[in-house]
PDB file of N, CA and C in Angstrom:
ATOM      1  N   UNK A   1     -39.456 -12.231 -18.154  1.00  0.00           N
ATOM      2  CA  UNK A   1     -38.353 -11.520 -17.574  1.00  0.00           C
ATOM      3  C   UNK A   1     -38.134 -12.025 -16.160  1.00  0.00           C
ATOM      4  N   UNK A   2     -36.794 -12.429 -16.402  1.00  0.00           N
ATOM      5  CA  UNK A   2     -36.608 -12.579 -14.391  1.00  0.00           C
ATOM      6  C   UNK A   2     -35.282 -11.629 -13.934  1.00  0.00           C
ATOM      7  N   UNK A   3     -35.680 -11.642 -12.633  1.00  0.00           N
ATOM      8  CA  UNK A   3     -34.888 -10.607 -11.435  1.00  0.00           C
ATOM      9  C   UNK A   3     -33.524 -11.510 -11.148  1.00  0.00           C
ATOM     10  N   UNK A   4     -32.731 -11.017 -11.203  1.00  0.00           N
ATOM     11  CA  UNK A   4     -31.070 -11.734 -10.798  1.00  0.00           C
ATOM     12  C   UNK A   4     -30.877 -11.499  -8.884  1.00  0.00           C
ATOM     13  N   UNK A   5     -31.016 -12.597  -8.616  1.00  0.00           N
ATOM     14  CA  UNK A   5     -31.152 -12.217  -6.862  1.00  0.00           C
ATOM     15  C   UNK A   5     -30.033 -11.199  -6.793  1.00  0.00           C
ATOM     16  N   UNK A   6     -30.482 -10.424  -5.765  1.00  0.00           N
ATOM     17  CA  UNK A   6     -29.176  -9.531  -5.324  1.00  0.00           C
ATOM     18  C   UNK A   6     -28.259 -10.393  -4.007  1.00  0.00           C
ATOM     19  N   UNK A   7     -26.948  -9.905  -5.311  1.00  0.00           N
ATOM     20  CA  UNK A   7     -25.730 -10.296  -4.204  1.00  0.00           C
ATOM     21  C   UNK A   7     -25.556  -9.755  -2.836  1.00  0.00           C
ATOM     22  N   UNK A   8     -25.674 -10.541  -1.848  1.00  0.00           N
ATOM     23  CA  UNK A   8     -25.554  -9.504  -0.630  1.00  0.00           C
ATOM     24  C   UNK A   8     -24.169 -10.521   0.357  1.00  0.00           C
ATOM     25  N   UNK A   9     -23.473 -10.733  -0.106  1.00  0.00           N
ATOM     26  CA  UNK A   9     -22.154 -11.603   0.111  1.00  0.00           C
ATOM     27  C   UNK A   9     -21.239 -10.882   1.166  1.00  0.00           C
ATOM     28  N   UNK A  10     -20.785 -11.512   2.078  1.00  0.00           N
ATOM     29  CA  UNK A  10     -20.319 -10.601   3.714  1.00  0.00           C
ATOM     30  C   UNK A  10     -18.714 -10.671   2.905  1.00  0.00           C
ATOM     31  N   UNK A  11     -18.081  -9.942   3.423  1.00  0.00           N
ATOM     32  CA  UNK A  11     -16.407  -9.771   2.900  1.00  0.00           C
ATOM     33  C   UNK A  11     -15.978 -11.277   3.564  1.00  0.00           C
ATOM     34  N   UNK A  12     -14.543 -11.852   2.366  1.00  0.00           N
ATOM     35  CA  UNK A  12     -14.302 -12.896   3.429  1.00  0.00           C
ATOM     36  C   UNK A  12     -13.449 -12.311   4.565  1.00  0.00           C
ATOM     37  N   UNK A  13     -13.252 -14.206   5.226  1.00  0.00           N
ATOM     38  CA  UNK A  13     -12.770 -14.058   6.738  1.00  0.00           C
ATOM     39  C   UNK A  13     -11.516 -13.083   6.841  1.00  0.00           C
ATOM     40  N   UNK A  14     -10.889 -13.780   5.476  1.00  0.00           N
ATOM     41  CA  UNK A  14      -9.062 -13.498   5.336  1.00  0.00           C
ATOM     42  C   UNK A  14      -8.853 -12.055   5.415  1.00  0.00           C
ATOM     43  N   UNK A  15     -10.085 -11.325   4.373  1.00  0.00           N
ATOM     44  CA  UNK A  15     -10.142  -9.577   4.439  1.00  0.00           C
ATOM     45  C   UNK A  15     -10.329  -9.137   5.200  1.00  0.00           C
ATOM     46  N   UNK A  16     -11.348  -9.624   6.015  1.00  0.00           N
ATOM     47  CA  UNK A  16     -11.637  -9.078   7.252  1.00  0.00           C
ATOM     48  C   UNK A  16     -10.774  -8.602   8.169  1.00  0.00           C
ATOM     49  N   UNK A  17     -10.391 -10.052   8.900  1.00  0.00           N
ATOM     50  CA  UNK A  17      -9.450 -10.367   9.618  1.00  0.00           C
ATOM     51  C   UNK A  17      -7.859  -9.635   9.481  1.00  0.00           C
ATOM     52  N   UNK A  18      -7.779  -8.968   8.094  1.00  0.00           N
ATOM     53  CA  UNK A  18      -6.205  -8.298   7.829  1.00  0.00           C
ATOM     54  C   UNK A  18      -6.745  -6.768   7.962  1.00  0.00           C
ATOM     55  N   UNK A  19      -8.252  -6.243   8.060  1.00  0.00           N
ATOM     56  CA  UNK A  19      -8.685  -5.199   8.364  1.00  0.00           C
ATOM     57  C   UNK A  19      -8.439  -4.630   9.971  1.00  0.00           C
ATOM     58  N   UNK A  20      -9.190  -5.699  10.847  1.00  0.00           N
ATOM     59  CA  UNK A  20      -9.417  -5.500  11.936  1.00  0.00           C
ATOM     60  C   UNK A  20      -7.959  -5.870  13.091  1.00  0.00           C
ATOM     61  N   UNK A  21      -6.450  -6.366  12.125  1.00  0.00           N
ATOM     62  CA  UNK A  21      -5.529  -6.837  12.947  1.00  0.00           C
ATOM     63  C   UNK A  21      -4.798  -5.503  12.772  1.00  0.00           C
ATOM     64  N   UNK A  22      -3.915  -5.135  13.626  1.00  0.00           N
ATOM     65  CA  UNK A  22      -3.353  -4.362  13.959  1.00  0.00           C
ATOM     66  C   UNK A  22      -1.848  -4.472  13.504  1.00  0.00           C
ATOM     67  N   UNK A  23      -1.878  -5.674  13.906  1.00  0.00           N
ATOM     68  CA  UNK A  23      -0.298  -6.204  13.851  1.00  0.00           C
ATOM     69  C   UNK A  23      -0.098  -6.076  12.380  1.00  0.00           C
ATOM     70  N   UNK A  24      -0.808  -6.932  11.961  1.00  0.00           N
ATOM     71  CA  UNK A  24      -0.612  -7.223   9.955  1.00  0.00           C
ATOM     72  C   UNK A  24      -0.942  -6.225   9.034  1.00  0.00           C
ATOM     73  N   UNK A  25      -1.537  -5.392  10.071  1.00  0.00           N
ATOM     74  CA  UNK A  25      -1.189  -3.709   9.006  1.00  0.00           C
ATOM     75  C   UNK A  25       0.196  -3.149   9.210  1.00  0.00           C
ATOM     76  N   UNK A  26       0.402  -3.402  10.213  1.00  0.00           N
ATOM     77  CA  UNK A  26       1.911  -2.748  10.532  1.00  0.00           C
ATOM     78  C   UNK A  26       2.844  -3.435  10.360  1.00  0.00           C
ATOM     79  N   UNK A  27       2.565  -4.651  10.606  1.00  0.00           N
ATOM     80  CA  UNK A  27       3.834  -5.408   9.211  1.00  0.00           C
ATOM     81  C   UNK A  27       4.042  -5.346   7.798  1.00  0.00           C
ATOM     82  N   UNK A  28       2.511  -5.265   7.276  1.00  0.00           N
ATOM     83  CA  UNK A  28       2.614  -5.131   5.823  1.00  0.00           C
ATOM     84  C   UNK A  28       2.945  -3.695   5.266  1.00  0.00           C
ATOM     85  N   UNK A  29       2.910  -2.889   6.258  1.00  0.00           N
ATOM     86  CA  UNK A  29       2.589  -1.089   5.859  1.00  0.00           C
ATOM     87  C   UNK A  29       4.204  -0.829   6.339  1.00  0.00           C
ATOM     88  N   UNK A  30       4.621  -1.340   7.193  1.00  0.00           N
ATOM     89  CA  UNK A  30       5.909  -1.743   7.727  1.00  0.00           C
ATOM     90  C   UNK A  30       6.895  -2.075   6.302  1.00  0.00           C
ATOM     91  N   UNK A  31       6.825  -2.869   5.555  1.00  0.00           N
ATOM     92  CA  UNK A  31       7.471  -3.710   4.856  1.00  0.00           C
ATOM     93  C   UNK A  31       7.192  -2.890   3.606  1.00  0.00           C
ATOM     94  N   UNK A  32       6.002  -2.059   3.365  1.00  0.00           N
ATOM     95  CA  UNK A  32       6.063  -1.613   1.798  1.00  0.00           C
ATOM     96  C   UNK A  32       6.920  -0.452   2.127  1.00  0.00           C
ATOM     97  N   UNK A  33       7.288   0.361   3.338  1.00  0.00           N
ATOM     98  CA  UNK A  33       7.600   1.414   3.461  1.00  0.00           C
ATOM     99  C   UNK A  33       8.992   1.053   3.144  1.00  0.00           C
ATOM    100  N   UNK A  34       9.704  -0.131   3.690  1.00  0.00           N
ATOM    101  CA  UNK A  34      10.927  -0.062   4.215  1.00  0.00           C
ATOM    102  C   UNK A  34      11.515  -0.617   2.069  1.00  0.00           C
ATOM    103  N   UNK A  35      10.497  -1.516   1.631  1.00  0.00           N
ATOM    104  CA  UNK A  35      10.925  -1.176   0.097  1.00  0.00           C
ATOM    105  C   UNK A  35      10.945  -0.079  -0.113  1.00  0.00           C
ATOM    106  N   UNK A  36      10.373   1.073  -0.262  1.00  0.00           N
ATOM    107  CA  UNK A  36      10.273   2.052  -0.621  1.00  0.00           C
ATOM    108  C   UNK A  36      11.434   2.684  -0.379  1.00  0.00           C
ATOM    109  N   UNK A  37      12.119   2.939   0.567  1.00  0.00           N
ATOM    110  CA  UNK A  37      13.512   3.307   1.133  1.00  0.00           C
ATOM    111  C   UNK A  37      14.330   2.676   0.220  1.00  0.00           C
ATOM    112  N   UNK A  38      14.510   1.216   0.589  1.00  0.00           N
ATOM    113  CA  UNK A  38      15.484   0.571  -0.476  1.00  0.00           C
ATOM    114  C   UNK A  38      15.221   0.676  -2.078  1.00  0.00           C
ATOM    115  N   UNK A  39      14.498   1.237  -2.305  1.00  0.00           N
ATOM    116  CA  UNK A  39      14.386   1.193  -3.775  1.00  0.00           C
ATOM    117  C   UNK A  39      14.745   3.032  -3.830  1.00  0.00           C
ATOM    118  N   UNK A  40      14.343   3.558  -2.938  1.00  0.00           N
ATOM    119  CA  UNK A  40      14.848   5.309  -3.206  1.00  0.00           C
ATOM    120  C   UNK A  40      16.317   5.188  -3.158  1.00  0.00           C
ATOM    121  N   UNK A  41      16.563   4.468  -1.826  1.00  0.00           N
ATOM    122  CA  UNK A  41      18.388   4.256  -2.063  1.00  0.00           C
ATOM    123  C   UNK A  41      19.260   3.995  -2.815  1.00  0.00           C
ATOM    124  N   UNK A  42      18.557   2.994  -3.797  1.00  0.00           N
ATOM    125  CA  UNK A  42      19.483   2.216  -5.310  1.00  0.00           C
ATOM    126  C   UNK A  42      19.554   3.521  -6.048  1.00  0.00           C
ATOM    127  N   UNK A  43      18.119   4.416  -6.305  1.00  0.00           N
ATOM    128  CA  UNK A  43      18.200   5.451  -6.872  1.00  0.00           C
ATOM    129  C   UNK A  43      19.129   6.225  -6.597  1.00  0.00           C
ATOM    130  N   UNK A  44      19.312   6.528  -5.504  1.00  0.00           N
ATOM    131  CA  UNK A  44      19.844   7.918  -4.721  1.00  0.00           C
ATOM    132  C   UNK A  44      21.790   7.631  -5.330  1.00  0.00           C
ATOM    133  N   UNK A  45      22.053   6.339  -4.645  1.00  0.00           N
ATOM    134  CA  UNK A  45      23.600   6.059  -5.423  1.00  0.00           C
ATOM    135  C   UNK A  45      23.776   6.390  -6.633  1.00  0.00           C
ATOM    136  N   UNK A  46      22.966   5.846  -7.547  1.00  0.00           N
ATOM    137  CA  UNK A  46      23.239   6.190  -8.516  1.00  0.00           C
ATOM    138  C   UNK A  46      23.721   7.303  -9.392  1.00  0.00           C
ATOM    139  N   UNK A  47      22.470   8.253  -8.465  1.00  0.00           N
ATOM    140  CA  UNK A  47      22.388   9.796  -8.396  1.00  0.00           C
ATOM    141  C   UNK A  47      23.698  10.457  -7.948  1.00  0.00           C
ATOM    142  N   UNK A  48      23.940   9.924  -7.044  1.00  0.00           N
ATOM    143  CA  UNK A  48      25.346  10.300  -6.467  1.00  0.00           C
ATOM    144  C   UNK A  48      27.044   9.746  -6.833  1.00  0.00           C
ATOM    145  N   UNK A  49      26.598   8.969  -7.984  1.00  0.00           N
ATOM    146  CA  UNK A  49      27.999   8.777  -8.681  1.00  0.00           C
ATOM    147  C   UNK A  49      28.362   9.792  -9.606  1.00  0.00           C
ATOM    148  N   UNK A  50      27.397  11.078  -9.483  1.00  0.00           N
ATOM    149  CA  UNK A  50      27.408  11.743 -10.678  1.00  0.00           C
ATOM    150  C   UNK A  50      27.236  11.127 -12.391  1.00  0.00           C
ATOM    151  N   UNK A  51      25.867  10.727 -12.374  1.00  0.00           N
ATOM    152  CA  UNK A  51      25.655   9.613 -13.468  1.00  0.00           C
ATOM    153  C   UNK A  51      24.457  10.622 -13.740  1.00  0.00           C
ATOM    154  N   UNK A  52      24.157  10.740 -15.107  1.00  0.00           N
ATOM    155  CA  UNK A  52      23.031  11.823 -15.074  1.00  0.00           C
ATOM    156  C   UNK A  52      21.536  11.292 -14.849  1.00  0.00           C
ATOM    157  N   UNK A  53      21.232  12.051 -14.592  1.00  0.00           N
ATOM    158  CA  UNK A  53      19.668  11.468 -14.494  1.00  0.00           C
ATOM    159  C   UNK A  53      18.538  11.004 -15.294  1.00  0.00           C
ATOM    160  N   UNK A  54      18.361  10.106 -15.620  1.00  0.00           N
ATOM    161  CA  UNK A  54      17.735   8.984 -16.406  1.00  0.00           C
ATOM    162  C   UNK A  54      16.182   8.879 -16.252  1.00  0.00           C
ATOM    163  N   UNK A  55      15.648   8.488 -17.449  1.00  0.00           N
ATOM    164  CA  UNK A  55      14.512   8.157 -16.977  1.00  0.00           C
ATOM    165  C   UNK A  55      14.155   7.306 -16.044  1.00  0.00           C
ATOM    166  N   UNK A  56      15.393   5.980 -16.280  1.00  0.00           N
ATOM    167  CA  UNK A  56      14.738   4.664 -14.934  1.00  0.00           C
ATOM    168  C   UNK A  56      15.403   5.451 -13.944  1.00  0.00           C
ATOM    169  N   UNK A  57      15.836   6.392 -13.799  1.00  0.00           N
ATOM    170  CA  UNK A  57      16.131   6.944 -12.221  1.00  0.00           C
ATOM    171  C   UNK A  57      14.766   7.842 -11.278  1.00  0.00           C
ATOM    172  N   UNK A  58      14.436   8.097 -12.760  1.00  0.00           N
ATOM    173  CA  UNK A  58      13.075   9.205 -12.129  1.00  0.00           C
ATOM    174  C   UNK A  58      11.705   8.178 -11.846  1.00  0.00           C
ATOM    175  N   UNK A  59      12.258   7.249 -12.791  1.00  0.00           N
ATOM    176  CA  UNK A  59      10.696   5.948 -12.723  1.00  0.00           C
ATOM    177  C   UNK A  59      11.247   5.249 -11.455  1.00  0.00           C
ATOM    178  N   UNK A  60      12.379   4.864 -10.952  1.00  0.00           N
ATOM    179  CA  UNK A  60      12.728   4.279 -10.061  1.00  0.00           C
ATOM    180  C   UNK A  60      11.882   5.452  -8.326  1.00  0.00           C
ATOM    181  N   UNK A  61      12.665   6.822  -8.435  1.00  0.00           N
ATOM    182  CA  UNK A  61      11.809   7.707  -7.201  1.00  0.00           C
ATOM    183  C   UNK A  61      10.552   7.814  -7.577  1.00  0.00           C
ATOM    184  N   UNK A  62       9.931   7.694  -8.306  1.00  0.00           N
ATOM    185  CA  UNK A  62       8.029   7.578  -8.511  1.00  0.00           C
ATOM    186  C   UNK A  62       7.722   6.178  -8.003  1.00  0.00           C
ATOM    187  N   UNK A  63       8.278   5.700  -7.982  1.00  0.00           N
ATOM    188  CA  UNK A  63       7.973   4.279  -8.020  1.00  0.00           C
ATOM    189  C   UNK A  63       8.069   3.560  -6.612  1.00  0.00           C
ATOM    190  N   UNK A  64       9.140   4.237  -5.738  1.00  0.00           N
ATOM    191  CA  UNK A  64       9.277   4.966  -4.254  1.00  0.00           C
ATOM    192  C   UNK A  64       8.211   5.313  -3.747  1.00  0.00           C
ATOM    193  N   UNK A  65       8.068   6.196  -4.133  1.00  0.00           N
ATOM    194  CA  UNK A  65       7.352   7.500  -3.701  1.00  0.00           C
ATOM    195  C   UNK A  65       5.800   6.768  -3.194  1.00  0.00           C
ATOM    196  N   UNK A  66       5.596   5.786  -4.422  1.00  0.00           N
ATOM    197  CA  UNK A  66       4.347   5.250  -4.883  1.00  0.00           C
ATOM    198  C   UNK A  66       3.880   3.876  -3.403  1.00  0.00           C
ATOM    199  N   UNK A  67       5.364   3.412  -3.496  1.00  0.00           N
ATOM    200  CA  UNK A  67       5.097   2.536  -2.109  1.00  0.00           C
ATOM    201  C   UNK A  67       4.977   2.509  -1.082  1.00  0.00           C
ATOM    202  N   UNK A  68       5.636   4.129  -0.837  1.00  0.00           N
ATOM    203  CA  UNK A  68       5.158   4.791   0.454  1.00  0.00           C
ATOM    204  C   UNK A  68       4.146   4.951   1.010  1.00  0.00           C
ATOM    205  N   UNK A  69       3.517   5.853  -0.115  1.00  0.00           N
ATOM    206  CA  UNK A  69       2.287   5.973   0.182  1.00  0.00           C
ATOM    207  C   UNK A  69       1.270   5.135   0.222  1.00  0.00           C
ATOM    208  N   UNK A  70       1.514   3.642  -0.531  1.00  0.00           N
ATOM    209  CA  UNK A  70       1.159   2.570  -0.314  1.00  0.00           C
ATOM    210  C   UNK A  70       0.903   2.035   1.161  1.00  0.00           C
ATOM    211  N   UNK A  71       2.150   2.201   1.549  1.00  0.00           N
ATOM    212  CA  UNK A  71       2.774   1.918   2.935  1.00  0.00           C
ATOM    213  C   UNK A  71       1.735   2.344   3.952  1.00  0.00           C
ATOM    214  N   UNK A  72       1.953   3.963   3.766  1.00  0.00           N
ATOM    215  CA  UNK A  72       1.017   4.445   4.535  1.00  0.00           C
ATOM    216  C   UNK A  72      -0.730   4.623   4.827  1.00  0.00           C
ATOM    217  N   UNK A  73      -1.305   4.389   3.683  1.00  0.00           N
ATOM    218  CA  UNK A  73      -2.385   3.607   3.472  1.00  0.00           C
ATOM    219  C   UNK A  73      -3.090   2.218   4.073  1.00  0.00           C
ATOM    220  N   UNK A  74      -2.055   1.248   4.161  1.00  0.00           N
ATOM    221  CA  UNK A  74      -2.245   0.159   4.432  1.00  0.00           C
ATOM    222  C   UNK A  74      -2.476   0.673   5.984  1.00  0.00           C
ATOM    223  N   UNK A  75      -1.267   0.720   6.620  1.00  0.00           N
ATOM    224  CA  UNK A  75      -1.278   1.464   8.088  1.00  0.00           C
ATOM    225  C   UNK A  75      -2.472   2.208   8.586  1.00  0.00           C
ATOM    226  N   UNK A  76      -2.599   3.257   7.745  1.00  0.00           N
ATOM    227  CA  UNK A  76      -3.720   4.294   8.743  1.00  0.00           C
ATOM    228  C   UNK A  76      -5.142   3.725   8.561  1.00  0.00           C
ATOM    229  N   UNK A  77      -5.765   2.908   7.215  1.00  0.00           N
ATOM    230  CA  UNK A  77      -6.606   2.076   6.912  1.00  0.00           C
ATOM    231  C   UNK A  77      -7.541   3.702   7.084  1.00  0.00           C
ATOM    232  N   UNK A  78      -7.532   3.878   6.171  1.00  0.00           N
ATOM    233  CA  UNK A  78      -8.613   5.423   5.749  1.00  0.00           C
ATOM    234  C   UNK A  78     -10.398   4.973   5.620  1.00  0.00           C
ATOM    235  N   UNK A  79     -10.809   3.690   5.020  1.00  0.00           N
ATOM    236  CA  UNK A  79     -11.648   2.942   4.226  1.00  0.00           C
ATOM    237  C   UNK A  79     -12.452   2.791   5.696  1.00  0.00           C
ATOM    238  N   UNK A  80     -11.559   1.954   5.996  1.00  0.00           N
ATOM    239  CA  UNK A  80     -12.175   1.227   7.699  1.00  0.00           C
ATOM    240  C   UNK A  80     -12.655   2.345   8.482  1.00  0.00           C
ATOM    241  N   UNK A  81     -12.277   3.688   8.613  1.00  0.00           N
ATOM    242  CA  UNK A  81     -12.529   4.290   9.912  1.00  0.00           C
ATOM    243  C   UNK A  81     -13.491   5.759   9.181  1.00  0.00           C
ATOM    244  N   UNK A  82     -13.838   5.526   7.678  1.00  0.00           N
ATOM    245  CA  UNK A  82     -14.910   6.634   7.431  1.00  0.00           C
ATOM    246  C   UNK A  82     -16.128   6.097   7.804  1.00  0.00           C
ATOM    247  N   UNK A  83     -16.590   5.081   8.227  1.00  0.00           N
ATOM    248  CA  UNK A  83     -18.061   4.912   8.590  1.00  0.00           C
ATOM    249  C   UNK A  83     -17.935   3.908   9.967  1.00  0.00           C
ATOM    250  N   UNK A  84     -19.161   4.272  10.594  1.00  0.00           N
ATOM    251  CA  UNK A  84     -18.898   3.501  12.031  1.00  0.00           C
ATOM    252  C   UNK A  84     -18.930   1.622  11.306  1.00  0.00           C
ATOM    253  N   UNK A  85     -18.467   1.222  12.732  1.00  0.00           N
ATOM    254  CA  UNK A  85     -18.790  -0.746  12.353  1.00  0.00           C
ATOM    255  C   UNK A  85     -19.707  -1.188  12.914  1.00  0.00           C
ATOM    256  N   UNK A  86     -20.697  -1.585  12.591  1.00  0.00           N
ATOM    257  CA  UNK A  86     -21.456  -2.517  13.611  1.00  0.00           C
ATOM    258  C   UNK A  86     -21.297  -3.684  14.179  1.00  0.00           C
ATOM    259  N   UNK A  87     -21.749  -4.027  15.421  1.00  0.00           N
ATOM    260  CA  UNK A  87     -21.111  -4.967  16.448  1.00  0.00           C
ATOM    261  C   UNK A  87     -21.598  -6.455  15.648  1.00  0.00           C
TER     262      UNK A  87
END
Protein backbone atom coordinates (compact mmCIF):
# COMPACT_ATOMS: atom_id res chain seq x y z
CA UNK A 1 0.00 0.00 0.00
CA UNK A 2 1.26 3.49 -0.73
CA UNK A 3 0.27 7.08 0.57
CA UNK A 4 -0.68 9.63 -2.40
CA UNK A 5 1.49 12.77 -1.32
CA UNK A 6 -0.79 15.41 -0.16
CA UNK A 7 -1.58 18.19 -2.48
CA UNK A 8 -0.62 21.31 -0.80
CA UNK A 9 -0.61 23.61 -4.15
CA UNK A 10 -0.68 27.70 -3.36
CA UNK A 11 -3.73 29.31 -5.54
CA UNK A 12 -2.39 30.62 -8.85
CA UNK A 13 -0.89 34.08 -9.48
CA UNK A 14 -3.91 35.07 -11.91
CA UNK A 15 -6.53 34.12 -8.82
CA UNK A 16 -4.81 35.64 -6.55
CA UNK A 17 -3.99 38.68 -8.01
CA UNK A 18 -8.02 39.24 -9.24
CA UNK A 19 -8.65 38.60 -5.34
CA UNK A 20 -6.43 41.09 -3.85
CA UNK A 21 -7.10 43.97 -6.88
CA UNK A 22 -9.57 46.27 -6.18
CA UNK A 23 -9.94 47.71 -9.42
CA UNK A 24 -10.81 44.23 -11.28
CA UNK A 25 -13.44 43.48 -8.81
CA UNK A 26 -15.09 46.57 -9.57
CA UNK A 27 -14.83 46.30 -13.08
CA UNK A 28 -15.91 42.86 -13.30
CA UNK A 29 -18.76 43.28 -10.46
CA UNK A 30 -19.22 46.61 -12.36
CA UNK A 31 -19.96 44.93 -15.71
CA UNK A 32 -22.08 41.84 -14.42
CA UNK A 33 -24.31 44.37 -12.71
CA UNK A 34 -24.70 46.71 -15.57
CA UNK A 35 -25.77 43.22 -17.77
CA UNK A 36 -28.05 42.58 -15.37
CA UNK A 37 -29.88 45.97 -15.93
CA UNK A 38 -29.72 45.48 -19.63
CA UNK A 39 -31.07 42.21 -19.65
CA UNK A 40 -33.99 43.35 -16.89
CA UNK A 41 -34.62 46.17 -19.45
CA UNK A 42 -35.22 43.92 -22.69
CA UNK A 43 -37.55 42.24 -20.17
CA UNK A 44 -39.21 45.18 -18.75
CA UNK A 45 -40.22 46.52 -22.65
CA UNK A 46 -41.52 43.79 -23.41
CA UNK A 47 -43.58 43.77 -20.32
CA UNK A 48 -44.65 47.07 -21.17
CA UNK A 49 -45.99 46.59 -24.67
CA UNK A 50 -48.69 44.91 -22.93
CA UNK A 51 -47.50 41.42 -24.27
CA UNK A 52 -48.39 38.85 -21.63
CA UNK A 53 -46.08 37.40 -19.56
CA UNK A 54 -44.14 34.50 -20.73
CA UNK A 55 -42.08 32.14 -19.47
CA UNK A 56 -38.79 33.59 -21.33
CA UNK A 57 -39.93 36.83 -19.68
CA UNK A 58 -39.86 35.42 -16.15
CA UNK A 59 -36.53 33.27 -17.12
CA UNK A 60 -35.23 36.43 -18.64
CA UNK A 61 -35.88 38.61 -14.69
CA UNK A 62 -34.36 35.40 -12.85
CA UNK A 63 -31.75 35.44 -14.93
CA UNK A 64 -31.24 39.33 -13.97
CA UNK A 65 -31.76 38.96 -10.81
CA UNK A 66 -29.08 36.07 -10.89
CA UNK A 67 -26.29 38.50 -12.28
CA UNK A 68 -26.77 40.87 -9.87
CA UNK A 69 -26.20 39.15 -7.33
CA UNK A 70 -23.39 37.77 -9.15
CA UNK A 71 -22.32 41.28 -9.50
CA UNK A 72 -22.46 41.86 -6.08
CA UNK A 73 -20.52 39.00 -4.89
CA UNK A 74 -17.70 39.52 -7.04
CA UNK A 75 -17.49 43.19 -5.48
CA UNK A 76 -17.90 42.64 -1.74
CA UNK A 77 -15.61 39.30 -2.10
CA UNK A 78 -17.44 37.55 1.09
CA UNK A 79 -14.74 34.35 0.75
CA UNK A 80 -11.66 36.73 1.10
CA UNK A 81 -12.65 38.66 4.21
CA UNK A 82 -14.17 35.52 6.48
CA UNK A 83 -10.73 34.53 7.68
CA UNK A 84 -7.72 36.75 8.42
CA UNK A 85 -4.60 36.65 5.51
CA UNK A 86 -1.34 36.00 6.40
CA UNK A 87 1.50 38.28 5.46
Amino acid sequence: MSTAPESTAAPSKSLQAFKDCWGCRAVSGGGLILSAAYVFHAARNVMKKGAPTSMGTVAQLTFAASLAAWGVVVITDPVGKSHRKTP
